[in-house]
Protein backbone atom coordinates (compact mmCIF):
# COMPACT_ATOMS: atom_id res chain seq x y z
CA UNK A 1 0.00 0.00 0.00
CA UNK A 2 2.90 2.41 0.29
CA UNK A 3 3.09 3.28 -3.01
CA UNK A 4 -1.29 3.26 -3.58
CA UNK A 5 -2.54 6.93 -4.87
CA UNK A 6 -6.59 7.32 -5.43
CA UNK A 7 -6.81 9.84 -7.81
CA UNK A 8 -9.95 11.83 -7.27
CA UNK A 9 -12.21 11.12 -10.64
CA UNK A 10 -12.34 7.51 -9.29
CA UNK A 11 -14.67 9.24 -6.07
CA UNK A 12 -15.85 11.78 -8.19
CA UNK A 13 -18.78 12.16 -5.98
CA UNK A 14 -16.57 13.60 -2.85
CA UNK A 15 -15.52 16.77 -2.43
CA UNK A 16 -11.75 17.04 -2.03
CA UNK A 17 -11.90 17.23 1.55
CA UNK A 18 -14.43 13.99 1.46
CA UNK A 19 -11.53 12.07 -0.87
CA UNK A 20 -8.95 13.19 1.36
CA UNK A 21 -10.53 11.84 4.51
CA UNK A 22 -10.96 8.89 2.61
CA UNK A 23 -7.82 7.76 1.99
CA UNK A 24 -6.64 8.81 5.36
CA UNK A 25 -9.76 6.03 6.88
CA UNK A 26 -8.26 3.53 4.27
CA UNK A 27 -4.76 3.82 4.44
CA UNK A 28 -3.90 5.10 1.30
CA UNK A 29 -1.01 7.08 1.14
CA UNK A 30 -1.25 9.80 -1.65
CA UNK A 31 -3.66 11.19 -3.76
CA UNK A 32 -3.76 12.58 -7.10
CA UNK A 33 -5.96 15.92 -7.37
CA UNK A 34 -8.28 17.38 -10.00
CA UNK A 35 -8.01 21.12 -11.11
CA UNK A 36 -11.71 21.61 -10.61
CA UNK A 37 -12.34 20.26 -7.35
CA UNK A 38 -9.21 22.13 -6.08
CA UNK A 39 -10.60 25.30 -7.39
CA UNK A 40 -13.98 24.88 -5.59
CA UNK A 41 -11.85 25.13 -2.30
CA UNK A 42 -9.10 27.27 -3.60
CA UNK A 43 -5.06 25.88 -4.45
CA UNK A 44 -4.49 27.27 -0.80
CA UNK A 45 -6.79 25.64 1.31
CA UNK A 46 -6.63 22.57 -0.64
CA UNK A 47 -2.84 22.30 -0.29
CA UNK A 48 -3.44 22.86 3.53
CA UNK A 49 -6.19 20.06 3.87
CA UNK A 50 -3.86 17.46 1.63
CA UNK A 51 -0.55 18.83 3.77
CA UNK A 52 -2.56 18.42 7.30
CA UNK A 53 -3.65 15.20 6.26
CA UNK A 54 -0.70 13.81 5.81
CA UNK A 55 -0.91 12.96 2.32
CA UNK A 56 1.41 13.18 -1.05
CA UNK A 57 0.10 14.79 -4.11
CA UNK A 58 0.96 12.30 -6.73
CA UNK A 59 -0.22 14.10 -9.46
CA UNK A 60 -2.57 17.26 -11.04
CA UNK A 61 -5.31 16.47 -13.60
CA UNK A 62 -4.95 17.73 -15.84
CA UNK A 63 -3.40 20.29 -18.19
CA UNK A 64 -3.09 20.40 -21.99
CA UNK A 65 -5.79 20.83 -25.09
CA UNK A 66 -3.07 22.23 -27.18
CA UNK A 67 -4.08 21.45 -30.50
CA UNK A 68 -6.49 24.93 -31.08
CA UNK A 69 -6.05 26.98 -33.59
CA UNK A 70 -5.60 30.83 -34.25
CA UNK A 71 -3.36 33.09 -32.22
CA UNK A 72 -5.99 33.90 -29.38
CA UNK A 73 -6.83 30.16 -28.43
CA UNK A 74 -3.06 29.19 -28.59
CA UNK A 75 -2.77 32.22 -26.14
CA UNK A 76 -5.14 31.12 -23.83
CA UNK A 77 -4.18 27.22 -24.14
CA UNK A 78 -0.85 28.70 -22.66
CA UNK A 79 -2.14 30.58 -20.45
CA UNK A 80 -4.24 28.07 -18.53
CA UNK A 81 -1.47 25.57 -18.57
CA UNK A 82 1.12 28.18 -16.76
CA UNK A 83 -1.70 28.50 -14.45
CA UNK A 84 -2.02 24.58 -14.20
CA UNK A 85 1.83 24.55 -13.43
CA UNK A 86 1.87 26.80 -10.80
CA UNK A 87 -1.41 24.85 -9.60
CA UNK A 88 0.51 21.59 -9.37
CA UNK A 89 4.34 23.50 -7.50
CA UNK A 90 1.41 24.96 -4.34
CA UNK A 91 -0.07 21.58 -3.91
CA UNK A 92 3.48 20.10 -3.70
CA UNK A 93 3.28 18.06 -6.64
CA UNK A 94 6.28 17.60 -9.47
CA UNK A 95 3.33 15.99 -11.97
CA UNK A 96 1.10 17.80 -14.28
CA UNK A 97 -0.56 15.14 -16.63
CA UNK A 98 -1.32 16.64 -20.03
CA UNK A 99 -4.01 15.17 -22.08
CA UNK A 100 -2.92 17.06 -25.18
CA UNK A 101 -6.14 17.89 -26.98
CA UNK A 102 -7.75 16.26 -29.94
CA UNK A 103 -8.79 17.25 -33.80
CA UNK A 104 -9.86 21.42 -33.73
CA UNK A 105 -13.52 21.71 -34.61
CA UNK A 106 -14.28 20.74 -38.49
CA UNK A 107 -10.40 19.91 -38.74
CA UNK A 108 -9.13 16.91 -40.47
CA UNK A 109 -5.35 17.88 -40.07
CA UNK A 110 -3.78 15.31 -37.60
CA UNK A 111 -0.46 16.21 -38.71
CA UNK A 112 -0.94 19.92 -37.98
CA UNK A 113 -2.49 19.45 -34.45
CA UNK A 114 0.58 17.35 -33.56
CA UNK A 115 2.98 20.40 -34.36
CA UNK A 116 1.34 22.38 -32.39
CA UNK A 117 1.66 20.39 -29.19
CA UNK A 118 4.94 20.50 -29.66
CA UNK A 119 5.32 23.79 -30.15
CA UNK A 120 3.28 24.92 -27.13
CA UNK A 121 5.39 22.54 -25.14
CA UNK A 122 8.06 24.09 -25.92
CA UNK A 123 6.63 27.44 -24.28
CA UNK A 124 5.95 25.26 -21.41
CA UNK A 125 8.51 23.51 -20.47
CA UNK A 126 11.19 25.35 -19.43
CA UNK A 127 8.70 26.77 -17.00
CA UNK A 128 7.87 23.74 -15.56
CA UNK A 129 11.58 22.66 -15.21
CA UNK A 130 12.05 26.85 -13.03
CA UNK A 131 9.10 25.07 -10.42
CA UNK A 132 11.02 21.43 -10.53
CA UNK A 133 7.20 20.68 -11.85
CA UNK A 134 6.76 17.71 -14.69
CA UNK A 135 5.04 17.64 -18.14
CA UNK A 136 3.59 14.35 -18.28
CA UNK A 137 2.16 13.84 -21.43
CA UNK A 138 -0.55 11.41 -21.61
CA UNK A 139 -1.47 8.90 -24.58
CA UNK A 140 -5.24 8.07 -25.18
CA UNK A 141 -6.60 4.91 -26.47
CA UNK A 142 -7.11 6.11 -30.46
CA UNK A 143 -10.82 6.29 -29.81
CA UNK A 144 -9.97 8.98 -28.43
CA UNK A 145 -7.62 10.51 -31.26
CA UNK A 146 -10.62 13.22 -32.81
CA UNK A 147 -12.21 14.74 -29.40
CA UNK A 148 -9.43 14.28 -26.41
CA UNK A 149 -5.84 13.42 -27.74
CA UNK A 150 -3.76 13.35 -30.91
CA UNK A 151 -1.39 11.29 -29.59
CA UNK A 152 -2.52 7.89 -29.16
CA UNK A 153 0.71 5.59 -28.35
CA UNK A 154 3.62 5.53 -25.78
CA UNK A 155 6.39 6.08 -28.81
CA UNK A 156 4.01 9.15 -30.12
CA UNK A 157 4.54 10.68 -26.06
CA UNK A 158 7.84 9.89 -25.99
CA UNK A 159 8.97 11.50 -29.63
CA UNK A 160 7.18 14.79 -28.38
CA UNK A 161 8.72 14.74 -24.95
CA UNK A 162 12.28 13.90 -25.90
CA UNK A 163 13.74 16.94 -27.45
CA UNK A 164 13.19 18.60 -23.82
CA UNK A 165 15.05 17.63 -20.56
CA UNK A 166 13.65 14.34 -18.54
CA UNK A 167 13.38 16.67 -15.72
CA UNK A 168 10.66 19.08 -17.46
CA UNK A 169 8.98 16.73 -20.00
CA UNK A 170 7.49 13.08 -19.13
CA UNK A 171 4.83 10.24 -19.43
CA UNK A 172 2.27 8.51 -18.38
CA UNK A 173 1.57 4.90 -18.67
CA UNK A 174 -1.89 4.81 -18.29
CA UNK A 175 -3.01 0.74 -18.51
CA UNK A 176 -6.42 1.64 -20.13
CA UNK A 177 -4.69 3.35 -22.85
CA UNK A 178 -1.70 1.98 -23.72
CA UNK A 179 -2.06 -2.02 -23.11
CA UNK A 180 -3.26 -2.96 -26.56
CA UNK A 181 0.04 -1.41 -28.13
CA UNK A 182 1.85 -4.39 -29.43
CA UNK A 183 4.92 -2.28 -28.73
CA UNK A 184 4.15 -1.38 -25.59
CA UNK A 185 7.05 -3.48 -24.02
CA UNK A 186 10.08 -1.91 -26.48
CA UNK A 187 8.31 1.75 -25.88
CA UNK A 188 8.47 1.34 -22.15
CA UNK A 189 11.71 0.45 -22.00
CA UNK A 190 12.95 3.52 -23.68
CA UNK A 191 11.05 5.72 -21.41
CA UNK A 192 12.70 3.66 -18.50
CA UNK A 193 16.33 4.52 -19.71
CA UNK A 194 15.21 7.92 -20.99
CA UNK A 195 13.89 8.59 -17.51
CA UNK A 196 10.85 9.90 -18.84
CA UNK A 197 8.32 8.13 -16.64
CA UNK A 198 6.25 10.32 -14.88
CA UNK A 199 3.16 8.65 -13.56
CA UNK A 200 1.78 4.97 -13.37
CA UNK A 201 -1.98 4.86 -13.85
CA UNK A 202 -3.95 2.03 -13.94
CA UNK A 203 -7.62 0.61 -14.31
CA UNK A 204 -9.37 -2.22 -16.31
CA UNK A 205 -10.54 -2.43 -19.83
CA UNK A 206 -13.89 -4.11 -19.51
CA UNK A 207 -16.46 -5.15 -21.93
CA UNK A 208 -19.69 -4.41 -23.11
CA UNK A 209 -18.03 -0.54 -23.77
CA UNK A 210 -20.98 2.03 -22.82
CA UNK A 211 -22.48 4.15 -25.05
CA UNK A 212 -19.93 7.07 -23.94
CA UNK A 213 -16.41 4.98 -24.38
CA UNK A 214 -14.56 7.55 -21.78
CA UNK A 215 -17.11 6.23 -18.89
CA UNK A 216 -15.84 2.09 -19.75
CA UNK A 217 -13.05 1.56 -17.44
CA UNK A 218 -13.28 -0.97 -14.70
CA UNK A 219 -11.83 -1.97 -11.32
CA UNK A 220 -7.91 -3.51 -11.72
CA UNK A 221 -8.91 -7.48 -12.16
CA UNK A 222 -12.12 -6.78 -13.78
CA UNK A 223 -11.50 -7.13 -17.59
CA UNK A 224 -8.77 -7.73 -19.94
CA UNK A 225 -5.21 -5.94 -19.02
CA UNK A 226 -2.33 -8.52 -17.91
CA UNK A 227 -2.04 -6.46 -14.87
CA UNK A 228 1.44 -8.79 -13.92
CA UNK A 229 3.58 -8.66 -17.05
CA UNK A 230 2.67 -4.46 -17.25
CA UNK A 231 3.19 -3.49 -13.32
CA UNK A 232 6.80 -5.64 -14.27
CA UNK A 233 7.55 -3.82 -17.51
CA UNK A 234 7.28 -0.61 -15.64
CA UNK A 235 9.17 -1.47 -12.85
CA UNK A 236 11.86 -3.00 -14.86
CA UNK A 237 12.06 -0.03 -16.28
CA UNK A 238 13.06 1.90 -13.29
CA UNK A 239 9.72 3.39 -12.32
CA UNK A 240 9.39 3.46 -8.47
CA UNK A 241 6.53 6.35 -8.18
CA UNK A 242 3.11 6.22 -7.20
CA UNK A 243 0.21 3.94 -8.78
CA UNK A 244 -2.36 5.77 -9.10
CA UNK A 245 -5.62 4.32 -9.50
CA UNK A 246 -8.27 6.30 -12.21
CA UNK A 247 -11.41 5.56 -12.79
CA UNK A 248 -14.13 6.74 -15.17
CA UNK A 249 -17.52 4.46 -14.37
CA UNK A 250 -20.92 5.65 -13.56
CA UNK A 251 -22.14 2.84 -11.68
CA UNK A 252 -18.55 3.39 -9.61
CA UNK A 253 -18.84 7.11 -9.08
CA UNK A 254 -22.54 6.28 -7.81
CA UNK A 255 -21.14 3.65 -4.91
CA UNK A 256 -20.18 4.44 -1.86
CA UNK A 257 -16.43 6.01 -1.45
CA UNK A 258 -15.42 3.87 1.43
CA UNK A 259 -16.76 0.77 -0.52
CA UNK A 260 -14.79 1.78 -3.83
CA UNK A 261 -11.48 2.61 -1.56
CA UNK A 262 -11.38 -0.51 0.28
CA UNK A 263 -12.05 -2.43 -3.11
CA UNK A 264 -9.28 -1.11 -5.30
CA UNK A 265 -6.94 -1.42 -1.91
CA UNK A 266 -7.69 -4.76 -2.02
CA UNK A 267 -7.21 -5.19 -5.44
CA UNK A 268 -4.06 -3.13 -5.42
CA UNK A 269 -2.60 -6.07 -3.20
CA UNK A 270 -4.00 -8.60 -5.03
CA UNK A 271 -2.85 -7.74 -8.83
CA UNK A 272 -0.34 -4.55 -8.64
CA UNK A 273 1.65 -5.03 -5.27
CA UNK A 274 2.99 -8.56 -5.68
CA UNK A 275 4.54 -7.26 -9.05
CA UNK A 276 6.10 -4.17 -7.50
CA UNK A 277 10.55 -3.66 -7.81
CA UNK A 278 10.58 -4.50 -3.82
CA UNK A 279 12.25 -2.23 -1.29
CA UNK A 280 11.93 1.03 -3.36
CA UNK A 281 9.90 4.27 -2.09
CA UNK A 282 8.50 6.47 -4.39
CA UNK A 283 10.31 9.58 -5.63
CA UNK A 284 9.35 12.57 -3.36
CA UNK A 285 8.04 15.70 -4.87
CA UNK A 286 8.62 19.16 -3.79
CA UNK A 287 7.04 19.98 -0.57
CA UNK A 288 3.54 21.55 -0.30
CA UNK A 289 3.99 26.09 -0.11
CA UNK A 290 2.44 27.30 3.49
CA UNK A 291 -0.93 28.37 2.71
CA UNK A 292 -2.27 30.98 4.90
């Protein structure tokens, strides 16, 4: 358990205090925060309730949607991911996942969305690396390529993050998105000896998909991702962060918190922990700024 993180969309019903309490009852060391239940509260008071609490931030949902066009959306893209950045640096977090942003309305130019995520992260990053906070780009099951993310595999996320340090730019390895990628293994490897990654996030494919696909992910054990050989491949890599679990469900979001906490602890320690790199402790982040 000492490397479990809940982050918050899989108790979307709690309020951040609610979620932090939470994990505190279930003995779940870190959490990983969303940018619009923080802002309900405030980055200040939520960076006091996490800090009192005794938690770790593992990581801030999210930044990104790069891929606009014309001079006064790229503006404000940039704006509201500075903003994110200093979000994630008061809440004592070095992770900022980045779900880059999918096709502009009535565009059909995937090339031309790409180039522009990689241009804005390169307005980006060295900011992040001046508050020691992460860019961790995230790849999105290619479902999701049109409304949510133009990059769709691990080797796309790497090839945007590697012409910036390791330090500034990142990924994720989200399970749900990346496990059908027959070169999943090769392309987590490189970010393992490129240092790139950032955050471990996992959750289930399962089957029948609803009718909205971003709402289909299940409890770790309950579907279709070898849960073993991936939590290996990552650690072989040299990934000793959090795992953070993320889940999108209805019928999850409508159960009880303390019922869905004690559930994906359990499961944790059933399918995740006994394939863990033993005796390693998570990387820490930089500590939480005094709130007032």
């Amino acid at each position: 358990m000492s490397r479990l993180s809940l982050n918050q969309i899989t108790t979307r019903e709690w309020s951040l205090a609610e979620a932090v309490a939470g994990c505190v009852a279930a003995g779940i060391p870190a959490i990983g925060l969303w940018r619009d239940k923080v802002a309900e509260i405030g980055v200040a008071h939520a960076a006091r309730i996490v800090r009192e609490a005794g938690l770790a931030v593992s990581s801030l949902c999210r930044g990104g949607f790069l891929t606009a066009t014309g001079p006064e959306a790229a503006r404000a893209a940039l704006a509201d991911n500075l903003a994110a950045l200093e979000e994630a640096a008061e809440l004592g977090t070095d992770t900022l996942v980045l779900v880059v942003g999918g096709l502009p309305e009535g565009s059909r130019d995937l090339a031309g969305a790409r180039v522009r995520v990689a241009e804005l992260l390169g307005l980006l990053a060295p900011h992040a690396g001046d508050l020691g906070v992460r860019l961790a780009i995230e790849p999105l099951h290619p479902m999701f390529c049109a409304d949510r993310a133009v990059v769709s595999t691990l080797g796309q996320a790497l090839d945007l993050a590697e012409p910036f340090p390791a330090e500034q730019v990142g990924v994720v390895v989200d399970s749900y998105h990346v496990w059908w990628d027959p070169q999943l293994d090769a392309q987590i490897e490189r970010a393992g000896r490129t240092g790139r990654i950032a955050a471990y996030q996992v959750c289930d494919w399962t089957l029948p998909l609803p009718a909205d696909a971003l709402l289909g992910r299940g409890h770790v054990g309950d579907g279709h991702i070898d849960f073993a050989a991936l939590t290996t491949a990552v650690g072989a890599a040299g990934y000793t962060g959090w795992i953070e679990v993320e889940i999108f469900n209805e019928r999850i979001w409508h159960t009880p918190g303390d019922r869905t906490l004690a559930l994906l602890a359990e499961r944790h320690r059933a399918h995740i922990e006994p394939h863990l790199t033993p005796h390693l402790a998570p990387a820490a982040g930089p500590a939480p700024a005094d709130g007032p």
